[in-house]
Protein backbone atom coordinates (compact mmCIF):
# COMPACT_ATOMS: atom_id res chain seq x y z
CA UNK A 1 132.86 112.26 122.28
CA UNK A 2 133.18 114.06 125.68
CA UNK A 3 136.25 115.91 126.20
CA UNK A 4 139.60 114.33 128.32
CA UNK A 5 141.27 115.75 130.42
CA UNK A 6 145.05 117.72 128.70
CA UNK A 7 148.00 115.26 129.93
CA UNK A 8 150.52 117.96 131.69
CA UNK A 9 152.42 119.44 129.32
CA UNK A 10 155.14 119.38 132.77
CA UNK A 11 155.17 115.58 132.38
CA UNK A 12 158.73 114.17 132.23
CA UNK A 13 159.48 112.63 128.94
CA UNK A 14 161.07 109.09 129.22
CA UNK A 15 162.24 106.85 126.28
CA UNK A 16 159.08 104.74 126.95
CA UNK A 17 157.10 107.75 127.04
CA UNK A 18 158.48 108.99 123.20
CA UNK A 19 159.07 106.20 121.43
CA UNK A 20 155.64 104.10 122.44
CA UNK A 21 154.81 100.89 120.47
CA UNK A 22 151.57 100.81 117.84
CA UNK A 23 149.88 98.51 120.10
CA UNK A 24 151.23 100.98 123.31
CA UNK A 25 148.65 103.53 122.09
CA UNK A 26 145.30 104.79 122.68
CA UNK A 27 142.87 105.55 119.41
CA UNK A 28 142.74 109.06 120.24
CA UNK A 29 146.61 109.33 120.27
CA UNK A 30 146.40 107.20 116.77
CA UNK A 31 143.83 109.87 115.23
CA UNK A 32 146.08 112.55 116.58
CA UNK A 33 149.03 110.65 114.43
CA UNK A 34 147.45 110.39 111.72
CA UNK A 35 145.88 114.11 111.45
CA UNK A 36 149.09 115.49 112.15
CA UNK A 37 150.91 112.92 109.25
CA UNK A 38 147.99 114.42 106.58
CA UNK A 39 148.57 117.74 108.31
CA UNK A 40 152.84 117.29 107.15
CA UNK A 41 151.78 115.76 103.90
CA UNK A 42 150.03 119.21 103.23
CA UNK A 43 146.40 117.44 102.87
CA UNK A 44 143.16 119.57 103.60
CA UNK A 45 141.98 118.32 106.93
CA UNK A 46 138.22 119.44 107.68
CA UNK A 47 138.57 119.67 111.23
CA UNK A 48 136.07 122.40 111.82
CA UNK A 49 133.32 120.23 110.88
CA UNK A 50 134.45 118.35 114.00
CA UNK A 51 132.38 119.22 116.88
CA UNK A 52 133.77 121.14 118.75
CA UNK A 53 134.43 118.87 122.07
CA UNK A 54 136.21 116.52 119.73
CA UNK A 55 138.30 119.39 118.04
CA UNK A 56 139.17 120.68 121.58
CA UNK A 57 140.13 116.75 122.71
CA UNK A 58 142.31 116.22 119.30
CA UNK A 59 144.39 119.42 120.03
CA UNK A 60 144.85 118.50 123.52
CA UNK A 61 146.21 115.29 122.10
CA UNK A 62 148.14 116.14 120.26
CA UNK A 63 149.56 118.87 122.84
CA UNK A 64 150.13 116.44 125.16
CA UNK A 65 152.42 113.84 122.65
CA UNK A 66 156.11 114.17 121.80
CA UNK A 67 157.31 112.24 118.84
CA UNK A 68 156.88 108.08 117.62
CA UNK A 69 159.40 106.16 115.95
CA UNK A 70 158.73 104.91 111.87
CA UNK A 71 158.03 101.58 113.17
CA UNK A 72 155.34 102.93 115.08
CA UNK A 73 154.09 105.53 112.61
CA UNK A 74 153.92 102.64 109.81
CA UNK A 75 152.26 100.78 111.90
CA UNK A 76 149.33 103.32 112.73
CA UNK A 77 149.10 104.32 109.16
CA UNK A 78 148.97 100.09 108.01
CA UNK A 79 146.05 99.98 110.52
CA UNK A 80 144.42 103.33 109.59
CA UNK A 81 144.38 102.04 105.86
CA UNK A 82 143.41 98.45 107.15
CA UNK A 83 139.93 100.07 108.86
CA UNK A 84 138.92 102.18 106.02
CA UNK A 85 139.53 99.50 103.50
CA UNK A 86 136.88 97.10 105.80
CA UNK A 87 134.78 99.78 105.92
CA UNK A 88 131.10 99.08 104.03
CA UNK A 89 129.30 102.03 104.56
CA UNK A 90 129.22 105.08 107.16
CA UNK A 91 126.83 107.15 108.33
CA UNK A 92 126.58 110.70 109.88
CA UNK A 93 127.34 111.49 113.19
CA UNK A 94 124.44 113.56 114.95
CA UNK A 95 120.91 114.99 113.44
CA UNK A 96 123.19 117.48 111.19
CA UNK A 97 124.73 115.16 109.28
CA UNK A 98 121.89 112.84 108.85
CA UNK A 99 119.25 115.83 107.68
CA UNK A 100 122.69 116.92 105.18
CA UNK A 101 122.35 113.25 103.55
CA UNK A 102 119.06 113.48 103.43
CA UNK A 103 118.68 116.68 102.01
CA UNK A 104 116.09 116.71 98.99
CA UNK A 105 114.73 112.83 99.95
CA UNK A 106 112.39 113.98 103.05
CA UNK A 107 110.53 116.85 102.20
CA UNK A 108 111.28 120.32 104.58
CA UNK A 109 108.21 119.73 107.49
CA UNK A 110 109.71 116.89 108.17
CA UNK A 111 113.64 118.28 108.42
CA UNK A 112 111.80 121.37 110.19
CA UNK A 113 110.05 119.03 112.97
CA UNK A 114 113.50 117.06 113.24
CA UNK A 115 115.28 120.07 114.20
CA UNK A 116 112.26 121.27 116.78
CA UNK A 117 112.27 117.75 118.21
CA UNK A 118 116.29 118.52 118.86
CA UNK A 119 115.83 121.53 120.60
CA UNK A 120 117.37 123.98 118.52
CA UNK A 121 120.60 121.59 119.66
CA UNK A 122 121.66 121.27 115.79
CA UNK A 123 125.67 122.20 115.64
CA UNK A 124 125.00 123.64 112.26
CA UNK A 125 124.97 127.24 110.98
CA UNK A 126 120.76 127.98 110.47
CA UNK A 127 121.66 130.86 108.40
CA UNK A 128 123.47 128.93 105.29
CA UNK A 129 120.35 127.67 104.47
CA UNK A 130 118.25 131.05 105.16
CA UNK A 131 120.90 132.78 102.83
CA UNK A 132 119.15 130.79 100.39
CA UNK A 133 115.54 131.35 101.20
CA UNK A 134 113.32 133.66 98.31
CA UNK A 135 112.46 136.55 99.37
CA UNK A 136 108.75 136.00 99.08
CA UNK A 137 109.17 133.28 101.61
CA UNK A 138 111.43 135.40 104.47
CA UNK A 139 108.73 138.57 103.72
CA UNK A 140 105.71 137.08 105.79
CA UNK A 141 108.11 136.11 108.66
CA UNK A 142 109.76 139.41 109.07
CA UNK A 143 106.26 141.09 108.74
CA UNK A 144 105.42 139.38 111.31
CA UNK A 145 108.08 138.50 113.61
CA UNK A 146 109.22 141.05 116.26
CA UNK A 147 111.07 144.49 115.37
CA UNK A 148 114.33 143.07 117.20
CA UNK A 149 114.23 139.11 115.12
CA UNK A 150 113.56 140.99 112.13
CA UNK A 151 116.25 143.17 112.54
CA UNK A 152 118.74 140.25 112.96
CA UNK A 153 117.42 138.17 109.83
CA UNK A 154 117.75 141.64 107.99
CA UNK A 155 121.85 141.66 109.59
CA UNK A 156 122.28 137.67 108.89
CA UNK A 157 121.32 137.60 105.15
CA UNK A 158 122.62 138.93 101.86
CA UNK A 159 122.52 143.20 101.60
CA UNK A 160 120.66 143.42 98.28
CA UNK A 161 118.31 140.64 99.47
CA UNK A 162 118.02 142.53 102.67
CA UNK A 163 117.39 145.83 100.68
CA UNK A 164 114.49 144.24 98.56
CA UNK A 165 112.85 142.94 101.85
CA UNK A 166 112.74 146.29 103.83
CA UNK A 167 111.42 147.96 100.07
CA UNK A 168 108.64 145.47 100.32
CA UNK A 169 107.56 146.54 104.00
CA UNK A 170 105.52 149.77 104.96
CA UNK A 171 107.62 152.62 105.94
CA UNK A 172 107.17 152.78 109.63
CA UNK A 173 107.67 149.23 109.64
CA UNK A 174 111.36 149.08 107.47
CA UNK A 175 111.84 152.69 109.41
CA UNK A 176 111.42 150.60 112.71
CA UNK A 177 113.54 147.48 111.61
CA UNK A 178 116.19 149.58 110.33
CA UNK A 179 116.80 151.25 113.64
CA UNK A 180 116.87 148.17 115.65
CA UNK A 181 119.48 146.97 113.45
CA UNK A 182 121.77 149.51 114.90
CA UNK A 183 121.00 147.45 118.77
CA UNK A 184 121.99 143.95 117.22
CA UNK A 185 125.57 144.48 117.99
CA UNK A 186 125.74 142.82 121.28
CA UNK A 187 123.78 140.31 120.86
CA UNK A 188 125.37 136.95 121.46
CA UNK A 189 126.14 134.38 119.04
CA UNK A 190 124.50 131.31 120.33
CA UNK A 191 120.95 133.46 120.93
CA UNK A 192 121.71 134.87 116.90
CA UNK A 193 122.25 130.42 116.17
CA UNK A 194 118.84 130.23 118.17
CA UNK A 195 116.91 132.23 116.60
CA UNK A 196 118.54 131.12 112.98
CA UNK A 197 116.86 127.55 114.30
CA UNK A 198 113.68 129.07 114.67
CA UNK A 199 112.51 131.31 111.62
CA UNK A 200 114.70 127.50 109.57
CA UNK A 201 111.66 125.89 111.71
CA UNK A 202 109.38 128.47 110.45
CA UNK A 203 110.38 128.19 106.79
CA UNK A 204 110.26 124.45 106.73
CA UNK A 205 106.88 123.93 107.77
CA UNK A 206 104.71 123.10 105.23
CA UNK A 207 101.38 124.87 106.31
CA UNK A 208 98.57 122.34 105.24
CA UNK A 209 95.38 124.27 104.77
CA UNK A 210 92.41 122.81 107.10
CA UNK A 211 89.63 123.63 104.52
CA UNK A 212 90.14 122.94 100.56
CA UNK A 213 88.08 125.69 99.55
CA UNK A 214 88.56 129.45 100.56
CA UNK A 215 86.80 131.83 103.17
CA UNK A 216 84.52 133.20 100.76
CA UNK A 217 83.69 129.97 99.18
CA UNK A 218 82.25 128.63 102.09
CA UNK A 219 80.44 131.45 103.02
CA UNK A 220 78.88 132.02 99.87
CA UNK A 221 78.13 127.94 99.85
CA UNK A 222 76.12 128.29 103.51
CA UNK A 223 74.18 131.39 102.24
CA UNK A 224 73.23 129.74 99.02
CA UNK A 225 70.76 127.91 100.83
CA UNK A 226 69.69 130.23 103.54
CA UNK A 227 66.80 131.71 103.78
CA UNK A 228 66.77 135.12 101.30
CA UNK A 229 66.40 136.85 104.91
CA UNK A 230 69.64 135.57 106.47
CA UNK A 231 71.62 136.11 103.18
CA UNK A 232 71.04 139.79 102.92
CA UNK A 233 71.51 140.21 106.41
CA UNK A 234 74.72 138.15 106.47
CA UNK A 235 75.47 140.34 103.16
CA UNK A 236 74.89 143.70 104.55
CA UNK A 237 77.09 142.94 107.83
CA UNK A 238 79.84 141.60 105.44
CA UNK A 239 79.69 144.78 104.23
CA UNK A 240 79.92 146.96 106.85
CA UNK A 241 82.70 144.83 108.38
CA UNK A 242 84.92 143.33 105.27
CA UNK A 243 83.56 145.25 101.76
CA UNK A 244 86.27 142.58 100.30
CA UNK A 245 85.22 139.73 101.56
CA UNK A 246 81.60 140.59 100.59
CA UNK A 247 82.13 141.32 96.85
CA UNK A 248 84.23 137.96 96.69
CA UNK A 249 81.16 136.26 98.78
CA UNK A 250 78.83 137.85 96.43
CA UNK A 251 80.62 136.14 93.18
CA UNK A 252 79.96 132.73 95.10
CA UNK A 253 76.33 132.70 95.65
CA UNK A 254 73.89 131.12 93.23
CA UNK A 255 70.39 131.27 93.98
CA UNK A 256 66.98 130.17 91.94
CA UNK A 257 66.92 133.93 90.66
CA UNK A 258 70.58 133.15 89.11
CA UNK A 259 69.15 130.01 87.03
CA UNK A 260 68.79 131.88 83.82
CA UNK A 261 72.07 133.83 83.67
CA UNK A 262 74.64 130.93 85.18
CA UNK A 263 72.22 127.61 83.42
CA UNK A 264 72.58 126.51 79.52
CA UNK A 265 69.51 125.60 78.28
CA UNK A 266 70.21 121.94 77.30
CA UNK A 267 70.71 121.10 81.04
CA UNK A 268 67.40 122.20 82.10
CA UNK A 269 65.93 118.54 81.23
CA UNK A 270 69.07 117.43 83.69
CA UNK A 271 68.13 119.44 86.52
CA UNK A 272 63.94 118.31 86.08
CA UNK A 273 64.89 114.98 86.84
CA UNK A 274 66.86 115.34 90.03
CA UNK A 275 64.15 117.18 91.67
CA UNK A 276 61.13 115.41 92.70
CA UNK A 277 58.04 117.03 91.05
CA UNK A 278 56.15 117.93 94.32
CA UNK A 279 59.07 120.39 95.00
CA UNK A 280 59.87 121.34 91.45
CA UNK A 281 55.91 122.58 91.26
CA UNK A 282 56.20 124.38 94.54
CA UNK A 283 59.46 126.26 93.28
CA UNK A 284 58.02 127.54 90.55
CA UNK A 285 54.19 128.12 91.84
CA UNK A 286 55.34 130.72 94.15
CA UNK A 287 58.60 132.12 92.28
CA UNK A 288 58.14 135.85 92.11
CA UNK A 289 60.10 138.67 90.75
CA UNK A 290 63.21 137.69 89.34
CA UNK A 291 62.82 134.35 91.14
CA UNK A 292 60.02 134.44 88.24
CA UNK A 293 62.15 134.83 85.62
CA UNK A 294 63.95 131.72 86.53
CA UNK A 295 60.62 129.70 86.58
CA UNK A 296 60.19 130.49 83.13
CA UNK A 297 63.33 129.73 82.10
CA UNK A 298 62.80 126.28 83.35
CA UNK A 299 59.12 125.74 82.05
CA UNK A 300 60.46 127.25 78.29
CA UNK A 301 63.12 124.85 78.26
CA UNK A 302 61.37 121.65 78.97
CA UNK A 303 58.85 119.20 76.75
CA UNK A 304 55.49 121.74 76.20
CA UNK A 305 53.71 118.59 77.62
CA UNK A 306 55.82 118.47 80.80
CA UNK A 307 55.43 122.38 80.89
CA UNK A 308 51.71 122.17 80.33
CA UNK A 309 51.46 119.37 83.07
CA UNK A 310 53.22 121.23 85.65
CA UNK A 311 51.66 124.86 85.17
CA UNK A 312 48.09 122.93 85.54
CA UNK A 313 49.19 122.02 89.00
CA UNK A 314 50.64 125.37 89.67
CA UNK A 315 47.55 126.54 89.44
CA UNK A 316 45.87 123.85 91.58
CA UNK A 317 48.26 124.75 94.63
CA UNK A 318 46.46 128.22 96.16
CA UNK A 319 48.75 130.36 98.09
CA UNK A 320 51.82 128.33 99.70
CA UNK A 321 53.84 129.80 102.26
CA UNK A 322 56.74 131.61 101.50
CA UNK A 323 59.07 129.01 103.83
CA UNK A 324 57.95 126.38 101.67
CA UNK A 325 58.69 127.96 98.54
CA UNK A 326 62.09 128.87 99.63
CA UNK A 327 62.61 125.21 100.63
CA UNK A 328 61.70 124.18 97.10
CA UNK A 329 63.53 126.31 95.16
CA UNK A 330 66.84 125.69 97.47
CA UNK A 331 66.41 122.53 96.91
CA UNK A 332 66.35 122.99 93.09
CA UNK A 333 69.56 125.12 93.47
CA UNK A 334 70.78 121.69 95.66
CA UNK A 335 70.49 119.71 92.36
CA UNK A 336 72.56 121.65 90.18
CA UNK A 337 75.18 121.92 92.39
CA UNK A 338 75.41 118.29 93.44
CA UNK A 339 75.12 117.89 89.21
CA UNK A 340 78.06 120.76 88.80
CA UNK A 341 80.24 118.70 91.16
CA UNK A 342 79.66 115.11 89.24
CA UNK A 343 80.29 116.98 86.04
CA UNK A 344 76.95 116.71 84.40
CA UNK A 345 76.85 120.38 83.39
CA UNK A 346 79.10 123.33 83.57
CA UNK A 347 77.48 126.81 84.76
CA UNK A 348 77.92 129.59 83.12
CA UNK A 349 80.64 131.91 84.16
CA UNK A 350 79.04 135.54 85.24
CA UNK A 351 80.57 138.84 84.68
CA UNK A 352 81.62 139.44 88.54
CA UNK A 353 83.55 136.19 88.30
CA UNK A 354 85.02 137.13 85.37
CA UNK A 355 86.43 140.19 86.81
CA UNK A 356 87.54 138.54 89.78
């Protein structure tokens, strides 16, 4: 409602001027009436949730009016009564009040792109609801955020809250916080409401991830069937660059040489039948050191006659080229995977993982 313009307090008061009918009167003069009958009656009237245009045009109002007769005072309360008693249903005035009703029915992204749509325009205090906030969820964004917004999300919240956050920080970081808490004290409301809106904003959004699985997963997924000569290269530079991220890469490859440690026995028939026999014989023709290992694994678990049958045409193949036996036995490594993720077997966990 935009603000009107005060009546002069100078204005000459006439009987028609005091002593106005009920129909004589505007609605904001019959809101001021009845505010200022609650006001008598000693009832609690919320004004301050008012914004604050309306606030300022009731108390001009009701500067600007004299006194009413009871006729006309029992007639604005019958018609007050009258409206609320036809009244179905109300609703909120403004985003505020709408995101307050629907508090705990839309979930926080949504509230938090509401209130960046509006601008940061929301009437509401930001930092009720960051009062609130865990700790584990304000300790990223002051990590983050500048020394200066920091220092006034340190000011805005609760002191033993704020005293567990600046624990949890390095010491040149809390040390640097801490002094710029001692600049915050001209800074001006409105820019402390703004930047309430905007760390609200931060804490409502619901970061999605873009990938399902983690860094190191699919790393170690794309080396798993790279040539041995890319993965130890990849490996080594992982090593030199993140030592962390290699050891957790490291837990996530499986190669052909891994068959016997991370596959139970009883699926080895399983895995035989998903790989075409060309490649199977390939894989283990030209498996050598503990790639070799794994080939016997795979031949010892099988029928003897199927075993028998395929070391025959081992023997048959001559010297294959080591691309091609790479390509075979990746593909093999292919097969239990695609058979891990339907659920046909379960590999076995390995000690690195179970450290992890």
């Amino acid at each position: 409602m935009p603000a009107v313009a005060p009546i002069p307090r100078s204005a000459p008061l006439s009987d028609s001027a005091v002593f106005q009918p009920a129909h004589a009167l505007t609605g904001r003069q019959k809101a001021a009436v009845i505010v200022r009958l609650l006001i008598a009656q000693g009832a609690s009237v919320p004004l301050a949730a008012m914004p604050e245009d309306q606030q300022a045009a009731l108390t001009e109002q009701m500067a600007a009016m004299r006194a009413i007769d009871r006729d006309t005072l029992a007639a604005v309360v019958e018609e007050f009564c009258d409206t609320l008693e036809r009244m179905g249903l109300s609703f909120p005035g403004g985003l505020d009040g709408a995101l307050k009703v629907l508090d705990g029915h839309i979930s926080d992204a949504a509230a938090g792109r509401m209130r960046r749509l509006a601008g940061g325009a929301s009437k509401l205090d930001p930092w009720e609801k960051i009062r609130g906030v865990e700790v584990e969820r304000l300790l990223p964004i002051v990590a983050e955020e500048s020394t200066e917004v920091a220092a006034v999300i340190l000011s805005k919240i609760a002191v033993p809250r704020a005293a567990e956050l600046l624990g949890l920080l390095p010491g040149d970081r809390a040390r640097r916080i801490a002094f710029s808490m001692s600049r915050t004290a001209d800074i001006e409301p409105e820019t402390v409401k703004r930047i309430g809106h905007a760390i609200l904003g931060q804490i409502e959004v619901v970061r999605t991830p873009a990938f399902e699985k983690s860094p190191a997963d699919r790393v170690g997924a794309i080396l798993n069937v790279s040539p041995a000569a890319t993965r130890d290269d990849v490996l080594q530079a992982l090593e030199e660059e993140d030592s962390v991220l290699a050891a957790e890469v490291r837990k996530t490859i499986f190669t052909f040489a891994h068959i016997p440690a991370r596959i139970l026995t009883r699926d080895v028939p399983k895995i035989i039948k998903e790989v075409e026999q060309e490649v199977l014989i390939k894989a283990l023709a030209g498996a050598k050191g503990e790639a070799a290992e794994a080939a016997e694994f795979l031949l010892a678990n099988m029928s003897q006659r199927m075993a028998g049958g395929l070391r025959e045409e081992m023997a048959a193949l001559g010297r294959l080229k080591e691309k091609d036996v790479e390509a075979a036995q990746t593909a093999v490594v292919i097969a239990i995977r695609d058979l891990e993720a339907a659920g046909e077997l379960v590999m076995i966990v390995s000690e690195e993982e179970e450290e992890g």
